[in-house]
Protein backbone atom coordinates (compact mmCIF):
# COMPACT_ATOMS: atom_id res chain seq x y z
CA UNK A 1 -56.49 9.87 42.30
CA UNK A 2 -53.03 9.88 40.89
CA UNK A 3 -54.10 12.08 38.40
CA UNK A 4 -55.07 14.65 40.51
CA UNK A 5 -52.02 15.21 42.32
CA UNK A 6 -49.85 17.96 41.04
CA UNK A 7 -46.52 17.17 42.28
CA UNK A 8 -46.74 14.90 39.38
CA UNK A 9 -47.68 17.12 36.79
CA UNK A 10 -44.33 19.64 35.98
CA UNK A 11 -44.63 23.02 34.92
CA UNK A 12 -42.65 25.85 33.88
CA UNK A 13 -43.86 27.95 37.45
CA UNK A 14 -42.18 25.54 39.55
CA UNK A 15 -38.93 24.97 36.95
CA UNK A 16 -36.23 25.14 39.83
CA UNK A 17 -38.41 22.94 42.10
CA UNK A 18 -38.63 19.94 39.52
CA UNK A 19 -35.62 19.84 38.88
CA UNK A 20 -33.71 19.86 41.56
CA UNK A 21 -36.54 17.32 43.14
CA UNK A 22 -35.90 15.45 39.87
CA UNK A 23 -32.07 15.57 39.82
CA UNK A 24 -32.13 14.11 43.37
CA UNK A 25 -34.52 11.42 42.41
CA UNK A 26 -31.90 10.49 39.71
CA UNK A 27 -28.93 10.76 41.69
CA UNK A 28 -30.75 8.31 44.24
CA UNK A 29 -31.60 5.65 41.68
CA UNK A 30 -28.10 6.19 40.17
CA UNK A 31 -25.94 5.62 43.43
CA UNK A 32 -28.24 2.70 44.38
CA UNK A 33 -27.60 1.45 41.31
CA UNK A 34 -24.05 1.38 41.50
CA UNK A 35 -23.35 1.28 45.22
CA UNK A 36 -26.16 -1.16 46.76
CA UNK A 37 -27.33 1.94 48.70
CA UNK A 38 -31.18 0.11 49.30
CA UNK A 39 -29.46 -3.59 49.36
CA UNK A 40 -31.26 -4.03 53.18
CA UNK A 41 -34.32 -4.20 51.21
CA UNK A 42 -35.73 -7.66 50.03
CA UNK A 43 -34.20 -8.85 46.40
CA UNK A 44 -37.06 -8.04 44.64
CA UNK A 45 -37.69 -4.74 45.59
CA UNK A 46 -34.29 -3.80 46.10
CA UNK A 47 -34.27 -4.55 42.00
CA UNK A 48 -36.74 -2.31 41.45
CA UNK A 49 -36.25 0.65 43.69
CA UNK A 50 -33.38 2.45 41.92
CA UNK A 51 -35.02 1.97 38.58
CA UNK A 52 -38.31 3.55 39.89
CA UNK A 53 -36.38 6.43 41.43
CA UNK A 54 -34.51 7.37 38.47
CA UNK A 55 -37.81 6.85 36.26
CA UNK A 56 -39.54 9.54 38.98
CA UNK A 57 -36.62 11.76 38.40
CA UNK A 58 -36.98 11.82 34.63
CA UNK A 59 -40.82 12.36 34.78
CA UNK A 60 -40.29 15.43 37.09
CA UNK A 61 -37.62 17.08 34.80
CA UNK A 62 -39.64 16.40 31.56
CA UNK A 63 -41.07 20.17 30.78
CA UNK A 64 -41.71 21.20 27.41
CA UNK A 65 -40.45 24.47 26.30
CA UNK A 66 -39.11 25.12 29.59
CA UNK A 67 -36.91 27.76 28.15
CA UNK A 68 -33.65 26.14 29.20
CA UNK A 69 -31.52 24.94 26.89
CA UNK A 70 -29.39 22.28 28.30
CA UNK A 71 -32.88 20.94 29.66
CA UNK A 72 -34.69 21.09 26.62
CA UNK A 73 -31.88 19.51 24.45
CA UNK A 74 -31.69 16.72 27.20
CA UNK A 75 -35.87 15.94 26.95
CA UNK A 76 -35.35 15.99 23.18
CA UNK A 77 -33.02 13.05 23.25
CA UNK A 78 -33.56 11.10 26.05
CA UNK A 79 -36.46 12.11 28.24
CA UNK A 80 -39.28 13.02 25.36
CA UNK A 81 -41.94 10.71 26.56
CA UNK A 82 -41.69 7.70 29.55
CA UNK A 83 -40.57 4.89 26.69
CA UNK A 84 -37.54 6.72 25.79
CA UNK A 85 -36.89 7.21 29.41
CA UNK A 86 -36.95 3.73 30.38
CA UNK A 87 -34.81 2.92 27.11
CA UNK A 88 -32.31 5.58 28.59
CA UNK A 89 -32.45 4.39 32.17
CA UNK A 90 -31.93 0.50 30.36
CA UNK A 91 -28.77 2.16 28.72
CA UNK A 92 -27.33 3.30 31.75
CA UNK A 93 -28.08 0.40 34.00
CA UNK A 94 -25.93 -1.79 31.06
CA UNK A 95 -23.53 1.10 31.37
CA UNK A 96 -22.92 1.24 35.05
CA UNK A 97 -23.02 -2.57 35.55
CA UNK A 98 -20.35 -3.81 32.42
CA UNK A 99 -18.38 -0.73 31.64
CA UNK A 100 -16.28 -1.37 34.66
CA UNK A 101 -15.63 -4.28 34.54
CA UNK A 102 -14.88 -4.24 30.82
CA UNK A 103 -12.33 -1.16 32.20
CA UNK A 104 -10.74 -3.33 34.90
CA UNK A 105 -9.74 -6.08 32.68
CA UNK A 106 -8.61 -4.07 29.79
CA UNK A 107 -6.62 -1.29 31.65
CA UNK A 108 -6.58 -1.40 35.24
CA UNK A 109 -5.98 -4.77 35.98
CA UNK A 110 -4.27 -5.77 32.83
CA UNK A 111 -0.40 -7.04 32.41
CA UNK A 112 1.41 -5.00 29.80
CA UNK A 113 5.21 -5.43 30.39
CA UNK A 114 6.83 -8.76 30.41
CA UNK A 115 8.09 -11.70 27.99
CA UNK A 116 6.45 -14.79 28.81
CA UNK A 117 3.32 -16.27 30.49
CA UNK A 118 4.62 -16.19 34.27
CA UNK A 119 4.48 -12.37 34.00
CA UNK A 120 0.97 -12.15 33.83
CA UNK A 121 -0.27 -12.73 37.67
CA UNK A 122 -3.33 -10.22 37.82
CA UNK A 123 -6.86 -11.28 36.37
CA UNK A 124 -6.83 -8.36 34.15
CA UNK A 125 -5.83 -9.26 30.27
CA UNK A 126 -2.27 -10.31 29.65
CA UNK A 127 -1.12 -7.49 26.91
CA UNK A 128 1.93 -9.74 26.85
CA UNK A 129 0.74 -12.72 24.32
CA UNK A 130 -0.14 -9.17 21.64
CA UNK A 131 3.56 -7.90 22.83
CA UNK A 132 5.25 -11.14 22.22
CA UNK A 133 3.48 -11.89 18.90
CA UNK A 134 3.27 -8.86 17.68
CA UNK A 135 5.31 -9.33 14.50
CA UNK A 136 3.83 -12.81 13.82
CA UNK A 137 0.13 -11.20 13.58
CA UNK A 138 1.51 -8.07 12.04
CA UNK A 139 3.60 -10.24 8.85
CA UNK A 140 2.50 -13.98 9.70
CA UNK A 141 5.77 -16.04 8.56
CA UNK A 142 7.19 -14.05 6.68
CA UNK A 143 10.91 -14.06 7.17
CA UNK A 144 11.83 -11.57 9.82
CA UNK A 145 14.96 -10.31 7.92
CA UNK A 146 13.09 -9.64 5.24
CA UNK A 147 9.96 -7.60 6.97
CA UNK A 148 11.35 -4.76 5.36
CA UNK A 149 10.47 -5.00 1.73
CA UNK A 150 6.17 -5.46 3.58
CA UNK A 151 7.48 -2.08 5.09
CA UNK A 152 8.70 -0.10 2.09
CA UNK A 153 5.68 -2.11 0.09
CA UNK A 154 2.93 -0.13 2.55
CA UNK A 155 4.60 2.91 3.22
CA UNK A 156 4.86 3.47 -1.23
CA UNK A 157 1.56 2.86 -1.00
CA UNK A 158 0.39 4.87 1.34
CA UNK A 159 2.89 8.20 0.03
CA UNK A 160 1.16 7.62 -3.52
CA UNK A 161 -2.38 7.54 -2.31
CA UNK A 162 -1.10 10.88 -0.47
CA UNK A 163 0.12 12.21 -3.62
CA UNK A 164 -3.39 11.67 -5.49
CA UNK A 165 -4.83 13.41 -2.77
CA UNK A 166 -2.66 16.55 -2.91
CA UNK A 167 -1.82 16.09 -6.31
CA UNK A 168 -3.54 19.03 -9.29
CA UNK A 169 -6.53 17.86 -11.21
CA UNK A 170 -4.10 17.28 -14.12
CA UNK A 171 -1.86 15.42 -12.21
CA UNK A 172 -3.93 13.22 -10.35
CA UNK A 173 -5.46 11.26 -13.09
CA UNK A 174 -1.80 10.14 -14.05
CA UNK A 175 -1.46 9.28 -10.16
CA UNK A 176 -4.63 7.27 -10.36
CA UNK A 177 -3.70 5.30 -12.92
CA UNK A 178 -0.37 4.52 -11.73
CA UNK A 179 -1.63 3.73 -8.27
CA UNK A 180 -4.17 1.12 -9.79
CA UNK A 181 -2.15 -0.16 -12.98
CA UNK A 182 1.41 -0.16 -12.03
CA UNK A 183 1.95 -0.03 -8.23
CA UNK A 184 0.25 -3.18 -7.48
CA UNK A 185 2.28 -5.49 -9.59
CA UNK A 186 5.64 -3.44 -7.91
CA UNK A 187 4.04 -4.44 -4.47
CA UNK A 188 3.97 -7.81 -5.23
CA UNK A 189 7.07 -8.10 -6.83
CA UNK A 190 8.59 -6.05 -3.70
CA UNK A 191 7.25 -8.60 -1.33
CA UNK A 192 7.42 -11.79 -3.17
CA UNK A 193 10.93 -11.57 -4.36
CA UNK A 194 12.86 -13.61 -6.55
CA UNK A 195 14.10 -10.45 -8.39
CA UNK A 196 16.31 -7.77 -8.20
CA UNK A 197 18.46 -9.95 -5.49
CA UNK A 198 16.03 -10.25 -3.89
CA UNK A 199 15.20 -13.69 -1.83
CA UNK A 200 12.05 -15.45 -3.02
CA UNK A 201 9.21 -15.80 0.09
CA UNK A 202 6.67 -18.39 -0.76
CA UNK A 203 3.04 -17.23 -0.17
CA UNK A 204 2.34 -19.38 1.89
CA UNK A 205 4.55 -17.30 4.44
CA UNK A 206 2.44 -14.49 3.92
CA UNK A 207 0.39 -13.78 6.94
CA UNK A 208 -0.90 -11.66 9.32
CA UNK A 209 -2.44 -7.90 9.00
CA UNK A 210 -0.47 -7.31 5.66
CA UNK A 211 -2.12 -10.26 4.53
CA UNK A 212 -5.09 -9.13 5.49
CA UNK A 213 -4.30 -6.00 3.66
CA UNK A 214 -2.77 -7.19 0.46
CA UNK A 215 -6.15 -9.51 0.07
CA UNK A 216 -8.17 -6.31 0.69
CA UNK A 217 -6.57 -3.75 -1.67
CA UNK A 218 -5.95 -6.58 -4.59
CA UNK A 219 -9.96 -7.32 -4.18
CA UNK A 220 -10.93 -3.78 -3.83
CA UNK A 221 -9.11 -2.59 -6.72
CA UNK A 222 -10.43 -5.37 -9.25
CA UNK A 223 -14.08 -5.77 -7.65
CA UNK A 224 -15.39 -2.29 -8.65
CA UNK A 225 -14.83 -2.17 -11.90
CA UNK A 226 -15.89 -5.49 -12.69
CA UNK A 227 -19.26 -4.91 -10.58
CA UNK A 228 -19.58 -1.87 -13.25
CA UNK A 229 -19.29 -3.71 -15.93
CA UNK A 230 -21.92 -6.74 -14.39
CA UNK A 231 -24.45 -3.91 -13.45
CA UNK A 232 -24.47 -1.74 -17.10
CA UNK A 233 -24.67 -5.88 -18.58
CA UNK A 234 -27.52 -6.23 -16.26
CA UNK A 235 -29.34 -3.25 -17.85
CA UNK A 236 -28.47 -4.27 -21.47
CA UNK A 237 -30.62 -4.26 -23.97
CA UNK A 238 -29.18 -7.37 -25.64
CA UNK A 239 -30.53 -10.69 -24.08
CA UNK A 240 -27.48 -12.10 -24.33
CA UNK A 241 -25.87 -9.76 -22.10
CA UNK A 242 -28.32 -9.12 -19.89
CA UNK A 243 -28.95 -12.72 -19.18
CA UNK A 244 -25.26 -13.87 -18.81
CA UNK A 245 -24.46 -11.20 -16.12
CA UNK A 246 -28.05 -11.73 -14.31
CA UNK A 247 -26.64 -15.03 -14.35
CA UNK A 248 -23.15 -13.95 -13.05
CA UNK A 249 -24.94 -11.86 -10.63
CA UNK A 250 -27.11 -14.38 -8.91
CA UNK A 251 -24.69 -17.21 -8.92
CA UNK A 252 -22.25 -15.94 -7.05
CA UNK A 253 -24.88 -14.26 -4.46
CA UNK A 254 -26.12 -17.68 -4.53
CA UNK A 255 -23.19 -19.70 -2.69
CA UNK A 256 -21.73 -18.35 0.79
CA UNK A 257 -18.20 -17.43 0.06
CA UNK A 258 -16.55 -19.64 2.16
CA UNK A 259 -17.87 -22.55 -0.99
CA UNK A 260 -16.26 -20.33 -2.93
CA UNK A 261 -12.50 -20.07 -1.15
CA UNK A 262 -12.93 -23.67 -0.97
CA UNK A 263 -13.50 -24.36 -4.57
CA UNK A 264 -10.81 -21.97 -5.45
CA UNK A 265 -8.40 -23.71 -3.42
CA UNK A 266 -8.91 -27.45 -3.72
CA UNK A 267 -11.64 -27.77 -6.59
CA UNK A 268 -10.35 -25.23 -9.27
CA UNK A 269 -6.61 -26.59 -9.36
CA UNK A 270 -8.64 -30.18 -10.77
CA UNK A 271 -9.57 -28.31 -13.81
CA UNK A 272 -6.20 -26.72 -14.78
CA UNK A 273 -4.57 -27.99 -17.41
CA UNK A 274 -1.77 -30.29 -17.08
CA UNK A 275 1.56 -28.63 -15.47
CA UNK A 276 -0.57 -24.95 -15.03
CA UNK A 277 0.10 -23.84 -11.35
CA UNK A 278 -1.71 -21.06 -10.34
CA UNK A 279 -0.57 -19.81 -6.81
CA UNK A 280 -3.35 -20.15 -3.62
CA UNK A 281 -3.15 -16.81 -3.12
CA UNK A 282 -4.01 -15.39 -6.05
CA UNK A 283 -6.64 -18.17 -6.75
CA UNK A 284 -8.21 -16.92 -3.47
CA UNK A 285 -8.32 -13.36 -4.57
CA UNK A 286 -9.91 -13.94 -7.83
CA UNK A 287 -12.68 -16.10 -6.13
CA UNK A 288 -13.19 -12.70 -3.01
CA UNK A 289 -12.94 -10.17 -6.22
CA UNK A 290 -16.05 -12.24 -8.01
CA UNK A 291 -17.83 -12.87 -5.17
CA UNK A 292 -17.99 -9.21 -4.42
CA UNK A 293 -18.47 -8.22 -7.68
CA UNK A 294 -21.92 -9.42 -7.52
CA UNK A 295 -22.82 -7.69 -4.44
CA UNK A 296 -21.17 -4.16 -6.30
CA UNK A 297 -23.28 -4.79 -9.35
CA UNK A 298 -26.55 -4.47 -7.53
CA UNK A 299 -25.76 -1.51 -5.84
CA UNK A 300 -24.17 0.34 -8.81
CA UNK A 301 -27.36 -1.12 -10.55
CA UNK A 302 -29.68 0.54 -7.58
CA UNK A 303 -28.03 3.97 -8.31
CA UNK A 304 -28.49 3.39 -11.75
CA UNK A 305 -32.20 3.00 -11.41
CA UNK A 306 -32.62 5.84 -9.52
CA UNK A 307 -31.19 8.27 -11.99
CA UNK A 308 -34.02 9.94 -14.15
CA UNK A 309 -35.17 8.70 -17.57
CA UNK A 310 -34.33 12.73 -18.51
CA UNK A 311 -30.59 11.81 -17.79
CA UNK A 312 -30.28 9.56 -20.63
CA UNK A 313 -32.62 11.75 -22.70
CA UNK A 314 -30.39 14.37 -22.27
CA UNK A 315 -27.00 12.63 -23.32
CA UNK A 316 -28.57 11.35 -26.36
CA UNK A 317 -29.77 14.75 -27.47
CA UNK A 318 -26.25 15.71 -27.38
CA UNK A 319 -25.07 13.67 -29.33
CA UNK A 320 -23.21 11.29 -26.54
CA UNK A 321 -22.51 7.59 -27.61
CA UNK A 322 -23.44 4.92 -25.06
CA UNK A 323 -20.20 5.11 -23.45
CA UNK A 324 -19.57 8.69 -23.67
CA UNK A 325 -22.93 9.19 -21.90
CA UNK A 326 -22.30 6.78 -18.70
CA UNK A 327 -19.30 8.07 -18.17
CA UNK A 328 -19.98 11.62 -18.27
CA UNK A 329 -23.36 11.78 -16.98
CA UNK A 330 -24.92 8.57 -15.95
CA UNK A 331 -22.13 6.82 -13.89
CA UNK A 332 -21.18 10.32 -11.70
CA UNK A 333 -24.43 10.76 -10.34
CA UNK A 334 -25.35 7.04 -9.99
CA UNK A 335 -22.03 6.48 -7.75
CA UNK A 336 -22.90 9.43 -5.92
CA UNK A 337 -26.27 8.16 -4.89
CA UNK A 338 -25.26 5.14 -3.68
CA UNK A 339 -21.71 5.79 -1.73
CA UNK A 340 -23.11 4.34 1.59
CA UNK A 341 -23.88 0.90 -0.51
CA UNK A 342 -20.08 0.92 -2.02
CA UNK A 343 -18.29 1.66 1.52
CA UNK A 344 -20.61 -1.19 3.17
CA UNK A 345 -19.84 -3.61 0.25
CA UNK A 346 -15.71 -2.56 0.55
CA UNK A 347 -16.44 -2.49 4.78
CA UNK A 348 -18.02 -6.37 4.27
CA UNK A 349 -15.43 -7.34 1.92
CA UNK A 350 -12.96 -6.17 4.59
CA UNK A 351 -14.22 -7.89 7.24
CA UNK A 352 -14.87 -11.34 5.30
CA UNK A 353 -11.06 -11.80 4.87
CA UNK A 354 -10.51 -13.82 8.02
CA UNK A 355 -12.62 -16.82 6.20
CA UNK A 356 -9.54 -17.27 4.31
CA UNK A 357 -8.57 -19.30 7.14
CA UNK A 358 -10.38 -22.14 5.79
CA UNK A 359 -7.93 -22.51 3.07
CA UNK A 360 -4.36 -22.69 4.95
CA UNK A 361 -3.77 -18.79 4.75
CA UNK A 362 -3.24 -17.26 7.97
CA UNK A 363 -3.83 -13.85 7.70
CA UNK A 364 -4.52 -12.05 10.88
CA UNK A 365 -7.32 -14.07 12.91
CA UNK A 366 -5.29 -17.26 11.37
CA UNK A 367 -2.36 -15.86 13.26
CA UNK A 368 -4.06 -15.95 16.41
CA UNK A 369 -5.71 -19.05 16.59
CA UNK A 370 -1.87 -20.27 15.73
CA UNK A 371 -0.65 -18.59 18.59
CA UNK A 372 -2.98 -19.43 21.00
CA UNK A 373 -2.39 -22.92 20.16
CA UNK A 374 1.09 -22.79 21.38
CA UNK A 375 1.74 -24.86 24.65
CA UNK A 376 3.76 -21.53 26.06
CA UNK A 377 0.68 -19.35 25.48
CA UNK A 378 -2.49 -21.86 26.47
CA UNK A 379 -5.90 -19.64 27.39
CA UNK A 380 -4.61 -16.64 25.93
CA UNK A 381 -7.39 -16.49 22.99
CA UNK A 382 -9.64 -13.26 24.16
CA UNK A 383 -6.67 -11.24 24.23
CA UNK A 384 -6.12 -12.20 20.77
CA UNK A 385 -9.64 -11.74 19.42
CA UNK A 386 -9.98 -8.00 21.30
CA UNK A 387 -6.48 -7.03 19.54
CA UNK A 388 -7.98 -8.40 16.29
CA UNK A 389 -11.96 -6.55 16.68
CA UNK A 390 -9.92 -3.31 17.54
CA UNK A 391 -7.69 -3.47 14.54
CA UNK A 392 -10.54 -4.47 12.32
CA UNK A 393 -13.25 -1.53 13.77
CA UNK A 394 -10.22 1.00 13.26
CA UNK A 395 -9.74 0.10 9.63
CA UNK A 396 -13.33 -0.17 8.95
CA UNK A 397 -14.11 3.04 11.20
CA UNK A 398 -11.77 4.66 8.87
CA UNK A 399 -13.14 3.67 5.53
CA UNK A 400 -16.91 4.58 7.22
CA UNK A 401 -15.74 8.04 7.93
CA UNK A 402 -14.04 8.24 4.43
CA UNK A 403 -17.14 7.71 3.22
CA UNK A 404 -19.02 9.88 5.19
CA UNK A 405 -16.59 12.56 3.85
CA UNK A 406 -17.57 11.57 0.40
CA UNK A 407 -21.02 12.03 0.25
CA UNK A 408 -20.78 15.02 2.40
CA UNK A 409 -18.31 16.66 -0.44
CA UNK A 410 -20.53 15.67 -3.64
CA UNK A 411 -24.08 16.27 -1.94
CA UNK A 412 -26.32 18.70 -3.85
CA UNK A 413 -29.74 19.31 -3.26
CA UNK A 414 -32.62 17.44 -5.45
């Protein structure tokens, strides 16, 4: 019976007629939804009236090759068939019933000016516990006289990975190298002191985002190459080499990492040799920069595989050494094919610095559950944790669209 009725069948004669029939079907379901408009009704059907409207609404705008547009564009995406219109009529409920809310206690009804607890009165978020502690989560303990030298350390930093970007092809290489062989070891110096008159600042004092940072950029730097190295072992054609970094490999992807921070930290000190200190910090990034090692070798190895046995063929027949050839031809194209593997590996490596925790360093997420614990600033953790998840999805929002960049720039067609 249904079947046969045509006011449920759309067509291209009546265009104007199903949608504007369908547009006010939507609009129905989409005030009810948000103001209550059918709330006289019983529970149950009240619940599913709007939902039922707005599906009726979608169904009578859903004309193929309609020759508009905007409407066509709109059925592609979200109206092709009645699944993906209850999946988009799902989205918007969520939308419509948490967005606001979300809103209200970020923005509207949030505190953002004052200096201690008493200022915040409304039951939006109290912006004042971020505004308060904002240097302690930005540099942790360091001294706050000597926040400068984190300063100068960064902004170097960031005006010599400008100049590789700017610099000629000549030039850069020289950049490059500098940026990965020298300039680290001037950071540290910069920021640890004891040099140059400058006071000595335990690491231990080290905290916050820069921590968070330095960890990041130490293991990033020394992880790639190394996972290189594990995944051309890997392909060896000596056992002994092959075996020992398969070995490598599947150890360390073997154990969760936060084993391995602890056995860095309290087990690896045991097996020192009598008066050898090796500082926390550094203990903890060699233990991060093999642990993701491991995880780089198998997708360097993936791109690797990928490549073409006429790749190697054609090195050889040019007379290329082993060396000469993966690093001319092999290595290029293999890193090309698998950029979306490295910037997940770099974006997880990122993100797993906050286990560090575990081990007395308190870089950013440390920070907050310090300051949360104060008796001044009890119940203020959510604000903490949203300030931390934006800081972290910028960072790593950054490096995704980096990458995105990347394989945009050296895509050719296969």
């Amino acid at each position: 019976m249904i079947k046969n009725l045509t006011f449920l069948k759309p067509n291209k004669e009546s265009l104007n007629l199903y949608i504007s029939l369908g547009a006010v079907f939507f609009v129905l379901g989409i005030a009810d939804i948000s103001f209550n408009v059918f709330g006289f009704l019983p529970i149950w059907i009240s619940y599913f009236v709007p939902l039922a409207f707005c599906f009726l609404g979608l169904h009578l705008i859903r004309i193929e090759f309609s020759g508009n547009k905007t409407l066509d564009v709109l059925n592609k995406n979200i109206n092709s068939d009645w699944f993906n219109a209850i999946l988009t009529i799902f989205a918007i409920f969520l939308l419509i019933k948490f967005i606001p809310p979300i809103l209200d206690w970020l923005f509207f009804e949030a505190t953002f000016v004052g200096s201690k607890k008493e200022d915040c009165t409304s039951d939006g978020a109290c912006w004042v516990f971020i505004n308060v502690w904002f240097e302690r989560l930005m540099y942790g303990l360091y001294p706050i006289k000597e926040i400068w030298r984190i300063n100068a350390a960064f902004i170097g930093l960031i005006l010599t990975v400008g100049l590789a970007f700017f610099a000629s092809a000549k030039t850069k290489k020289y950049v490059l190298m500098f940026l990965i062989f020298v300039y680290p070891f001037i950071m540290i110096s910069l920021i640890s002191g004891g040099n140059f008159g400058l006071e000595w600042v335990e690491t231990n004092a080290w905290g916050g985002l820069a921590l968070t940072f330095i960890i990041s950029i130490f293991a990033l730097t020394f992880c790639f190459p190394v996972g290189l190295f594990l995944a051309l072992g890997r392909r060896s054609s000596y056992p002994v080499i092959r075996y020992a970094s398969i070995g490598f490999i599947e150890f360390w992807r073997g154990v969760p990492l936060i084993t391995v921070l602890f056995m860095a930290s309290v087990m690896f000190p045991m097996f020192l040799p009598e008066d050898t200190y090796m500082d926390k910090l550094v203990r903890v990034i060699i233990a991060i920069t093999l642990f993701e090692s491991a995880y780089m070798a198998e997708v360097v190895r993936g791109g690797l595989q990928a490549l073409p046995r006429g790749q190697y063929d054609a090195g050889k027949s040019l007379g290329m050494g082993y060396w000469r050839m993966h690093l001319l031809i092999i290595m290029p194209q293999a890193l090309k094919l698998v950029i979306p593997g490295i910037a997940n590996t770099f974006l997880a490596l990122v993100k797993d610095t906050p286990l560090i925790l575990v081990v007395g360093l308190l870089e950013l997420i440390g920070m907050i559950d310090m300051a949360k614990t104060n008796p001044k600033w009890l119940g203020f953790a959510a604000e903490g944790y949203v300030f931390a998840g934006f800081v972290f999805w910028i960072v790593c929002y950054a490096m995704s669209r980096y990458s995105i960049s990347l394989e945009r720039k050296y895509k050719t067609d296969r």
